[in-house]
N, C-alpha and C. Protein backbone atom coordinates (compact mmCIF):
# COMPACT_ATOMS: atom_id res chain seq x y z
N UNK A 1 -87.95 36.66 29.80
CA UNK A 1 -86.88 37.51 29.37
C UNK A 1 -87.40 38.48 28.31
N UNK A 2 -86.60 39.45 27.73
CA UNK A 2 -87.09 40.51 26.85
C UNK A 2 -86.95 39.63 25.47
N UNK A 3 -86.90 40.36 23.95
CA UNK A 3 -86.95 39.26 23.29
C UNK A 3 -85.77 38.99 22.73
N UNK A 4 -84.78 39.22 23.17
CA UNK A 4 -83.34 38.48 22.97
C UNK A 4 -83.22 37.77 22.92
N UNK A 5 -83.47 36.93 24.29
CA UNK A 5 -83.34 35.73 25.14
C UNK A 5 -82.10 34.82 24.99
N UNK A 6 -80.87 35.68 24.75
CA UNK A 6 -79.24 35.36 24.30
C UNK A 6 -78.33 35.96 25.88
N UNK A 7 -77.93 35.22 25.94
CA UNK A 7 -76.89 35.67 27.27
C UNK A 7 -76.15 37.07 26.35
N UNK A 8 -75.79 38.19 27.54
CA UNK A 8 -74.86 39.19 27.11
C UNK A 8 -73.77 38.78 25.59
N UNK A 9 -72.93 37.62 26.90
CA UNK A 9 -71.96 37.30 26.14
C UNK A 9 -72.21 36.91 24.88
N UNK A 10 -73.06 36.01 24.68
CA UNK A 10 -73.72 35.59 22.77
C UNK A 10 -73.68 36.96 22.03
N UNK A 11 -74.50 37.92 22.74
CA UNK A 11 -74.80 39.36 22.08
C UNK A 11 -73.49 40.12 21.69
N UNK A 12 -72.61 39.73 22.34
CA UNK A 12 -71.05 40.06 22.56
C UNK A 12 -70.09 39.99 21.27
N UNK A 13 -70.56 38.44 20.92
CA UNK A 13 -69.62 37.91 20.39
C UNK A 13 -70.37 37.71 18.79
N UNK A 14 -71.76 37.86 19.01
CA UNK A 14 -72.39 37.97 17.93
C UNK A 14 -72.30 39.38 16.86
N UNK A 15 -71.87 40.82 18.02
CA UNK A 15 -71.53 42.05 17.21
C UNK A 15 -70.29 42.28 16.36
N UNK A 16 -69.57 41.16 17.01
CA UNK A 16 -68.20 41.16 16.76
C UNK A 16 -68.02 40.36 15.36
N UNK A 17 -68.50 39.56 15.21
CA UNK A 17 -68.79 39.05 13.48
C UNK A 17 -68.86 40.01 12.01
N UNK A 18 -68.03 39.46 11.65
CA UNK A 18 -68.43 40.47 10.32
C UNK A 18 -69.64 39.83 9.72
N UNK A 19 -70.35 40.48 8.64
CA UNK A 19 -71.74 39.80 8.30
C UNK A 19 -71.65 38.88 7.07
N UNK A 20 -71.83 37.99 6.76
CA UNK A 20 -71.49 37.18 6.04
C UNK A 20 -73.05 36.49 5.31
N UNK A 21 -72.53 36.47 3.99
CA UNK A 21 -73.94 36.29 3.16
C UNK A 21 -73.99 34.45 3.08
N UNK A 22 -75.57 34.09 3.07
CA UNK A 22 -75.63 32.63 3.44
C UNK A 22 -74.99 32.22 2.05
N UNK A 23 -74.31 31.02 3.13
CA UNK A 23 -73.76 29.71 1.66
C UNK A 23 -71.93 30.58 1.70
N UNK A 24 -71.60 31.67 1.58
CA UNK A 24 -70.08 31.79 1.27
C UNK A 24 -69.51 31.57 2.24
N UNK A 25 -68.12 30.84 1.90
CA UNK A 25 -67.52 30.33 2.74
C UNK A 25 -66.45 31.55 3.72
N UNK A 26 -66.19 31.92 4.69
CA UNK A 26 -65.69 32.93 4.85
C UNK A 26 -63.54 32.30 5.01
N UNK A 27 -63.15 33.27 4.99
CA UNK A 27 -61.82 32.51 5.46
C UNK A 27 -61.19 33.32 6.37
N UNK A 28 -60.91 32.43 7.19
CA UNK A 28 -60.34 32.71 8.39
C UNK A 28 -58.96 33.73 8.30
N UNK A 29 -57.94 33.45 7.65
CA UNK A 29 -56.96 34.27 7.59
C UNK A 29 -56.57 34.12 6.15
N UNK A 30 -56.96 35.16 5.21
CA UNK A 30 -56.52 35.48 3.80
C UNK A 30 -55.15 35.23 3.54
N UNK A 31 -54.40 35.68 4.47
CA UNK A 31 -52.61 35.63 3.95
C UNK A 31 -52.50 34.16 4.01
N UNK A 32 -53.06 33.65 5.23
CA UNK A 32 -52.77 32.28 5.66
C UNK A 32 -52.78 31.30 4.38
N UNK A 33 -54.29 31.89 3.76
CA UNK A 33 -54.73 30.59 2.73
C UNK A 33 -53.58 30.67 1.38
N UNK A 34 -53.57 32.26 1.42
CA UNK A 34 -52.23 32.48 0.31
C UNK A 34 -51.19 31.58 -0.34
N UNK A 35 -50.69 31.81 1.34
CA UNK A 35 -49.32 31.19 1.73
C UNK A 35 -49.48 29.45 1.60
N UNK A 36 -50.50 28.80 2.17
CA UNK A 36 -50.37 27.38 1.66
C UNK A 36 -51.11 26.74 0.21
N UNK A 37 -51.74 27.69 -0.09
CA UNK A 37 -51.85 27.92 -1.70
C UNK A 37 -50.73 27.62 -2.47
N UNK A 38 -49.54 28.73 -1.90
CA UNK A 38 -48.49 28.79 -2.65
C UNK A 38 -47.27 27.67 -2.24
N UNK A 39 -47.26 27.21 -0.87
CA UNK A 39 -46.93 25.86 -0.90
C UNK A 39 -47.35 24.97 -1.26
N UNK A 40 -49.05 24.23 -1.14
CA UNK A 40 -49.24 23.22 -1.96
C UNK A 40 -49.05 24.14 -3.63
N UNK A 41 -48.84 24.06 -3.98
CA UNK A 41 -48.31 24.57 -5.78
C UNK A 41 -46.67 24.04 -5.96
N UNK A 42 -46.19 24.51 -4.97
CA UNK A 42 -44.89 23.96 -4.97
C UNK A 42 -44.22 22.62 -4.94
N UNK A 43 -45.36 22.25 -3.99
CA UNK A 43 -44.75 20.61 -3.88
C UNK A 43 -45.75 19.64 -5.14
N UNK A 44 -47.15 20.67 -5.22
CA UNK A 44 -47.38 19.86 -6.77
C UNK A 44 -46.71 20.08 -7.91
N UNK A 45 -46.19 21.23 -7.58
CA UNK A 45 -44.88 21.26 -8.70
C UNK A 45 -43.60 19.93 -8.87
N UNK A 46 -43.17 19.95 -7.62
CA UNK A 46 -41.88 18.83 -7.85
C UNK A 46 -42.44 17.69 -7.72
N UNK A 47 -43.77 17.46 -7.22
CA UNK A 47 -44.52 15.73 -7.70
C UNK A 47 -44.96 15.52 -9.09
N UNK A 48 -45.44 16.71 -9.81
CA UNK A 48 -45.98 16.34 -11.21
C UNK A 48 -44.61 16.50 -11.92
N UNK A 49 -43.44 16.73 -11.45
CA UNK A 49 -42.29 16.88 -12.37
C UNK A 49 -41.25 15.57 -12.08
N UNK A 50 -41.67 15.25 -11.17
CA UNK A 50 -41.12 13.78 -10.92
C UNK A 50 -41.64 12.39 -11.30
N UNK A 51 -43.08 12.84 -11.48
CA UNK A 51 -43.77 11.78 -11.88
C UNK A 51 -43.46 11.69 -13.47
N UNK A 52 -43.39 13.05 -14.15
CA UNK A 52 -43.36 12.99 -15.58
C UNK A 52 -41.85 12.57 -15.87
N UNK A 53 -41.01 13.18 -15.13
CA UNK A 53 -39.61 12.77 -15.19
C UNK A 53 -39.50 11.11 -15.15
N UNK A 54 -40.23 10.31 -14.33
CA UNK A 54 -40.09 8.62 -13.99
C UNK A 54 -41.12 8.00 -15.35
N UNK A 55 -42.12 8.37 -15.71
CA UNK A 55 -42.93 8.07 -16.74
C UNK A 55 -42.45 8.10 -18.42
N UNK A 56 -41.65 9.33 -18.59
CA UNK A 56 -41.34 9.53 -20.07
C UNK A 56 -40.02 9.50 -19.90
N UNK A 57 -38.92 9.58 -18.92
CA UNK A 57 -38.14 9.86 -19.39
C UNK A 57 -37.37 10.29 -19.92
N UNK A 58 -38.08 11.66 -20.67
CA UNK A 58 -37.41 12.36 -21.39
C UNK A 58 -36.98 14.07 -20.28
N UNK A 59 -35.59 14.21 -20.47
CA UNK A 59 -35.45 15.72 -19.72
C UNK A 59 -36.34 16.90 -20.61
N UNK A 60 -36.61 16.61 -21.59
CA UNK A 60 -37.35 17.38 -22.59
C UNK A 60 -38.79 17.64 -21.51
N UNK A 61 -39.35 16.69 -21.90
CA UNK A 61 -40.90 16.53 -20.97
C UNK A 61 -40.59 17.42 -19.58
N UNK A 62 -39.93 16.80 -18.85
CA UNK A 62 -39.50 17.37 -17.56
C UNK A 62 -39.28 18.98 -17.27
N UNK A 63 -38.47 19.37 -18.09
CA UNK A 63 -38.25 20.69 -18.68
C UNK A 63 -39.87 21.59 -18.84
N UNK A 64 -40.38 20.93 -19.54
CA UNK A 64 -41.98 21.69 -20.28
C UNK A 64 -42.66 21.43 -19.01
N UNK A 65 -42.92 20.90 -18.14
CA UNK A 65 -43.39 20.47 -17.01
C UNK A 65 -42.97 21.90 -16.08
N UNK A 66 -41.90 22.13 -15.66
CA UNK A 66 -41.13 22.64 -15.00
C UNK A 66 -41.42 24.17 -14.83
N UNK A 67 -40.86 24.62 -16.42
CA UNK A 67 -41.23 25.71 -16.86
C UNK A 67 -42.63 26.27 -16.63
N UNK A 68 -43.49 25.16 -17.54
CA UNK A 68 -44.67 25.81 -17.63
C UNK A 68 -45.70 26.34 -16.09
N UNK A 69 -45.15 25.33 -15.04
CA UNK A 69 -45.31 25.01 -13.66
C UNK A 69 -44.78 25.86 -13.11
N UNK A 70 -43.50 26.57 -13.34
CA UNK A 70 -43.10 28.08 -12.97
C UNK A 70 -43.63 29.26 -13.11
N UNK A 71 -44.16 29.19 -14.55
CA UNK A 71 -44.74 30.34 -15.25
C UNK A 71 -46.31 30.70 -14.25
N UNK A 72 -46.54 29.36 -13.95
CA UNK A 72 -47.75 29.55 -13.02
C UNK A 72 -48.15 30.27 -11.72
N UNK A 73 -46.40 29.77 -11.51
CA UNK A 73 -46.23 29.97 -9.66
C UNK A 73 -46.04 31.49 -9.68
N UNK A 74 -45.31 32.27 -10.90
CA UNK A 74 -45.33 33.64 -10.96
C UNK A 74 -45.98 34.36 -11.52
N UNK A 75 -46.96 33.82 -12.08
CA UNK A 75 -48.56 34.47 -12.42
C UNK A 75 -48.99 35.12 -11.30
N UNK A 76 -49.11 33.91 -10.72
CA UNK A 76 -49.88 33.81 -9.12
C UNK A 76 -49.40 34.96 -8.20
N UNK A 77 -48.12 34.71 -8.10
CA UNK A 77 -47.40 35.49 -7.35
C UNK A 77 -48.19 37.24 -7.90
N UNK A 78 -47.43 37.56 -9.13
CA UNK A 78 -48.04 38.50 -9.74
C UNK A 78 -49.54 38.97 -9.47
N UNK A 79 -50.87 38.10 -9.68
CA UNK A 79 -52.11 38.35 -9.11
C UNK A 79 -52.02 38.99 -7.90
N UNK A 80 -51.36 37.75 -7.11
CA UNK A 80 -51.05 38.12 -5.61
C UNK A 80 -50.87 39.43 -5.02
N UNK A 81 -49.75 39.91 -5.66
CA UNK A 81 -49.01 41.22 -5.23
C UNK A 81 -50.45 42.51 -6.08
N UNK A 82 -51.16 42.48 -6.81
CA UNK A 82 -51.22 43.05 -7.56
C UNK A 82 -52.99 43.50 -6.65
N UNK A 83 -53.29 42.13 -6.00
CA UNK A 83 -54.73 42.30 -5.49
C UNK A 83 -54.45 43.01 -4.09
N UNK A 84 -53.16 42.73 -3.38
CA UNK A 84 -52.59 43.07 -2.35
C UNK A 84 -52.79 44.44 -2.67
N UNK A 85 -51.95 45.13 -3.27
CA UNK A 85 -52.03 46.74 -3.78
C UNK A 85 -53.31 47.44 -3.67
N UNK A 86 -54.15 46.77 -4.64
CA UNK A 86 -55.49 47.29 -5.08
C UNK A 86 -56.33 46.99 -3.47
N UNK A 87 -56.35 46.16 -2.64
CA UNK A 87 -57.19 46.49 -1.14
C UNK A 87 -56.57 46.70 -0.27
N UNK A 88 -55.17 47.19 -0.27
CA UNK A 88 -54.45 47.97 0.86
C UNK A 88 -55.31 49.35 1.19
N UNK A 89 -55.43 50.08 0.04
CA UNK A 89 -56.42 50.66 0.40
C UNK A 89 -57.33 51.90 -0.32
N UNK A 90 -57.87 52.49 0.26
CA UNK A 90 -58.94 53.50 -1.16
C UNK A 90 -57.58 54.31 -2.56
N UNK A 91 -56.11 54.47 -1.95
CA UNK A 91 -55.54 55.62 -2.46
C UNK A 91 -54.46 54.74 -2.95
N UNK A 92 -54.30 53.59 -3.14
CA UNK A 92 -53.62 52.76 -3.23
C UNK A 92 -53.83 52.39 -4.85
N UNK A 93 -53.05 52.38 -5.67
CA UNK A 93 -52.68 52.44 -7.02
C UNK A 93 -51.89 51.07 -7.23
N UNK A 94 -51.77 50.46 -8.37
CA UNK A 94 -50.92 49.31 -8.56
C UNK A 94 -49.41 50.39 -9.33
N UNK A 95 -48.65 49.94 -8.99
CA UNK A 95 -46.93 50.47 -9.74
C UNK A 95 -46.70 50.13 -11.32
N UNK A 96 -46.31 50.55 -11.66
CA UNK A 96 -46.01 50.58 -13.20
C UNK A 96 -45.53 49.43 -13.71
N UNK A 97 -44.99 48.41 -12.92
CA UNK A 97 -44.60 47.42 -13.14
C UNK A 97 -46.13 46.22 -13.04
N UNK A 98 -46.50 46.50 -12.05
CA UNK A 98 -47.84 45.54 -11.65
C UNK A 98 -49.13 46.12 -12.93
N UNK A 99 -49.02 47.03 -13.65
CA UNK A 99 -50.15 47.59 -14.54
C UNK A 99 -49.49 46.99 -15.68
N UNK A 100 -48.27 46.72 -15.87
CA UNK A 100 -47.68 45.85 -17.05
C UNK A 100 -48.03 44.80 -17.08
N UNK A 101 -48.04 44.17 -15.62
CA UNK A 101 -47.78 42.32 -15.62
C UNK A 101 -49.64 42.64 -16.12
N UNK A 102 -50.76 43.14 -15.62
CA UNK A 102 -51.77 42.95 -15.76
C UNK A 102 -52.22 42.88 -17.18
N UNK A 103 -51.58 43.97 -18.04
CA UNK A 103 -51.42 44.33 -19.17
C UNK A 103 -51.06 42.80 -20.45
N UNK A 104 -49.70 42.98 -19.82
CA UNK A 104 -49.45 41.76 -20.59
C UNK A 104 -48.98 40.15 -20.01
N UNK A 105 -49.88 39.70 -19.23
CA UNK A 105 -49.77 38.85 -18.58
C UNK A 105 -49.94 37.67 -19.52
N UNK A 106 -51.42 37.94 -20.27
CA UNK A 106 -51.23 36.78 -21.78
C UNK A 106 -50.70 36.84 -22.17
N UNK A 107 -50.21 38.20 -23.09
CA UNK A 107 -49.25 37.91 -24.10
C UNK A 107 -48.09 36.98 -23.31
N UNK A 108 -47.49 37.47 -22.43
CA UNK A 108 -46.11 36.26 -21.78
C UNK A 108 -46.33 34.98 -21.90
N UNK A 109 -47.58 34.53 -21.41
CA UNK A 109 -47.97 33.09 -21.24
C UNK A 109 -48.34 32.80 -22.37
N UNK A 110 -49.02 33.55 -23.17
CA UNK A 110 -48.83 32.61 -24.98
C UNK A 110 -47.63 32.67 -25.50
N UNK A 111 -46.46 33.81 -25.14
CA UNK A 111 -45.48 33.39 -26.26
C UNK A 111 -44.39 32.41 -25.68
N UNK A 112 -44.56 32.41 -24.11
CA UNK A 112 -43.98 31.21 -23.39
C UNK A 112 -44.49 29.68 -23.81
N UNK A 113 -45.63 29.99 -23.92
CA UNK A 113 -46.25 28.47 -24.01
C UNK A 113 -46.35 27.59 -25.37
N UNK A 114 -45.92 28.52 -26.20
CA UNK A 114 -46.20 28.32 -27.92
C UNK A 114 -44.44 28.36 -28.00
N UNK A 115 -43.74 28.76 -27.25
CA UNK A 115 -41.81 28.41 -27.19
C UNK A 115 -41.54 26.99 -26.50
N UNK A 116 -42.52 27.01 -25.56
CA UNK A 116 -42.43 25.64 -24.98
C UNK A 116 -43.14 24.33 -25.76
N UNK A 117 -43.96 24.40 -25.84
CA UNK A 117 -44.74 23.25 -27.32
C UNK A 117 -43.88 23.07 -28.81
N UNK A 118 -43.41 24.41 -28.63
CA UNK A 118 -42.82 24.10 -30.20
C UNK A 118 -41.27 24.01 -30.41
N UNK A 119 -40.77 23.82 -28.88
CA UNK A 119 -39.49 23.46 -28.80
C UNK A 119 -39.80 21.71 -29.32
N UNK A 120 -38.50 21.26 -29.59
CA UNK A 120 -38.93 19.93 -30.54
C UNK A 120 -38.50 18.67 -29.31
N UNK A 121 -39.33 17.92 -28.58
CA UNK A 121 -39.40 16.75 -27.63
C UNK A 121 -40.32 16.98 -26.62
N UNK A 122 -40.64 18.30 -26.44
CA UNK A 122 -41.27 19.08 -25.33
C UNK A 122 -42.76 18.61 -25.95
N UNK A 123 -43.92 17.82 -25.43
CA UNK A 123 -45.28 17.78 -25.29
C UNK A 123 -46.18 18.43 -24.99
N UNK A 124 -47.31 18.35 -25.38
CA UNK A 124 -48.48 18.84 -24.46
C UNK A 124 -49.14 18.32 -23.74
N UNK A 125 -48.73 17.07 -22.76
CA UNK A 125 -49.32 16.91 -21.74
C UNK A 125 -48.99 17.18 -20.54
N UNK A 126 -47.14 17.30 -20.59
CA UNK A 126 -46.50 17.82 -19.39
C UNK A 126 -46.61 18.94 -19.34
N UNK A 127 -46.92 19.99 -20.22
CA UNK A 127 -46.86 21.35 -19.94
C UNK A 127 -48.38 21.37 -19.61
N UNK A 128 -49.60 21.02 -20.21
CA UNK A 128 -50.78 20.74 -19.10
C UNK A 128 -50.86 20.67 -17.83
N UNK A 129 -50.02 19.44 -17.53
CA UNK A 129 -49.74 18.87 -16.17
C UNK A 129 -49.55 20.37 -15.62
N UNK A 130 -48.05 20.69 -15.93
CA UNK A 130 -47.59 22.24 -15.52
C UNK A 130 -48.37 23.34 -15.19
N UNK A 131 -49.54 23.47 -16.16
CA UNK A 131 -50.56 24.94 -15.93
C UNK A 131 -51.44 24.40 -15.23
N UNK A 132 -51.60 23.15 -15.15
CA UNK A 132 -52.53 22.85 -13.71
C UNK A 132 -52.28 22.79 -12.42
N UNK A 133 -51.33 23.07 -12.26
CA UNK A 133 -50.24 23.44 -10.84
C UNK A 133 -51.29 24.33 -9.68
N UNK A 134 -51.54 25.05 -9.99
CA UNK A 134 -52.25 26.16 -9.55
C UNK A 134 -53.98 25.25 -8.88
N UNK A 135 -54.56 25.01 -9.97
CA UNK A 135 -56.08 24.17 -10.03
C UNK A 135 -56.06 23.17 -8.70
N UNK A 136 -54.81 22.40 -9.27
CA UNK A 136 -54.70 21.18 -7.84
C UNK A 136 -54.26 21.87 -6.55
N UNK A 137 -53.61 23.03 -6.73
CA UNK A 137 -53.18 23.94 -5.15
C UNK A 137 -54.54 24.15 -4.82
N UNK A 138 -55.19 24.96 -5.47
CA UNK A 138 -56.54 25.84 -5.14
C UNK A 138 -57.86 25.07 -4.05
N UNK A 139 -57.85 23.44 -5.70
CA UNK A 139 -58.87 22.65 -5.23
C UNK A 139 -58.47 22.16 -3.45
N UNK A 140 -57.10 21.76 -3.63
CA UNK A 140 -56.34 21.06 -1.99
C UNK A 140 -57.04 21.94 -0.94
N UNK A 141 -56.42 23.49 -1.09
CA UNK A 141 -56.70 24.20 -0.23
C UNK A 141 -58.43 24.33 -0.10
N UNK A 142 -59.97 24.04 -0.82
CA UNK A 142 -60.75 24.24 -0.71
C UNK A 142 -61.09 23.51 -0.27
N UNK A 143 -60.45 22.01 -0.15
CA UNK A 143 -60.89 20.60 0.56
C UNK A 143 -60.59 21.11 1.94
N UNK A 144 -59.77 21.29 2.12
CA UNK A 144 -58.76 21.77 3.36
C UNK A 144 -59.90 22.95 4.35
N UNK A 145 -59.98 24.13 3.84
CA UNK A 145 -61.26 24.35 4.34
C UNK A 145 -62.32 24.31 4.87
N UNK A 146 -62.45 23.47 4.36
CA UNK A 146 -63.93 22.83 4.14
C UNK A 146 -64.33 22.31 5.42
N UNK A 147 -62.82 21.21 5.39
CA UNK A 147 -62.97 20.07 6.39
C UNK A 147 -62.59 20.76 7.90
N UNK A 148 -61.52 21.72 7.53
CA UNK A 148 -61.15 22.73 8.57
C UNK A 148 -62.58 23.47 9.49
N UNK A 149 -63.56 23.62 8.59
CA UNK A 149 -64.46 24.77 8.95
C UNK A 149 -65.60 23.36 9.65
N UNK A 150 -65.66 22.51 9.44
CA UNK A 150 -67.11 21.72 9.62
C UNK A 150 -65.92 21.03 11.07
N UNK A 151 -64.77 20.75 11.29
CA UNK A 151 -64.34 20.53 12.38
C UNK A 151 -64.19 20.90 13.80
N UNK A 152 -64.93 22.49 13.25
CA UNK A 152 -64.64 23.19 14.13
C UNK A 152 -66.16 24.04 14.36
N UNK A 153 -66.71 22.97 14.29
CA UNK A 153 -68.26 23.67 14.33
C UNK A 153 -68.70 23.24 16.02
N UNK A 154 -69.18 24.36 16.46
CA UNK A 154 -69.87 24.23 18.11
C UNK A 154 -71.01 22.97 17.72
């Protein structure tokens, strides 16, 4: 054979690849991973708020849990919408509202988080729990991946 030595079809399906640098993981459908990102977050939301709710007892705790676990989910959201904008495409600008959240995205989450600690019953381990909402979505979904991508290997 010439020095191909790949059936058409391989050659086919091999142009059709985007090029991908060794070792990164590629992902199959970006919105996809989004979207169960943002469901597992949710349901680690109402498990770490149930667990803290059955453990302490206190609606206080539960509350700081809750909140702070919200504040997360609309961070995210916020990133979300904001990265969406910026690779829609070359002429594509973020809105006056999305250059704010970027703007003052800390300031919110420190003066939220320093209202929530220093409300008086409210802890710092449930509101931990809370800003880790996100970490345990992320890590789930990278396990998830992982196992997704090596399952499905020729």
């Amino acid at each position: 054979m010439n020095g191909t030595d790949s059936p058409p079809e391989q050659i086919a399906s091999q142009d059709q690849q985007e090029p991908t640098r060794a070792g990164v993981l590629q992902l199959r459908d970006p919105d996809a991973t989004v979207e169960r990102v943002r469901l597992i977050a949710i349901a680690a939301t109402l498990l770490l708020t149930i667990a803290v709710g059955v453990v302490t007892r206190s609606p206080w705790q539960v509350l700081g849990t809750l909140v702070s676990s919200t504040l997360m989910l609309l961070n995210f959201q916020g990133l979300v919408s904001v990265t969406d904008t910026l690779l829609g495409g070359e002429s594509a600008r973020p809105s006056f509202l999305q250059a704010a959240f970027l703007m003052g995205r800390y300031a919110l989450l420190g003066i939220v988080l320093c209202a929530i600690v220093l409300t008086p019953g409210v802890g710092p381990i449930p509101v931990a729990l809370g800003l880790s909402v996100l970490v345990i979505a992320i890590l789930l979904e990278a396990i998830f991946q992982l196992f997704r991508g090596t399952s499905r290997r020729p």
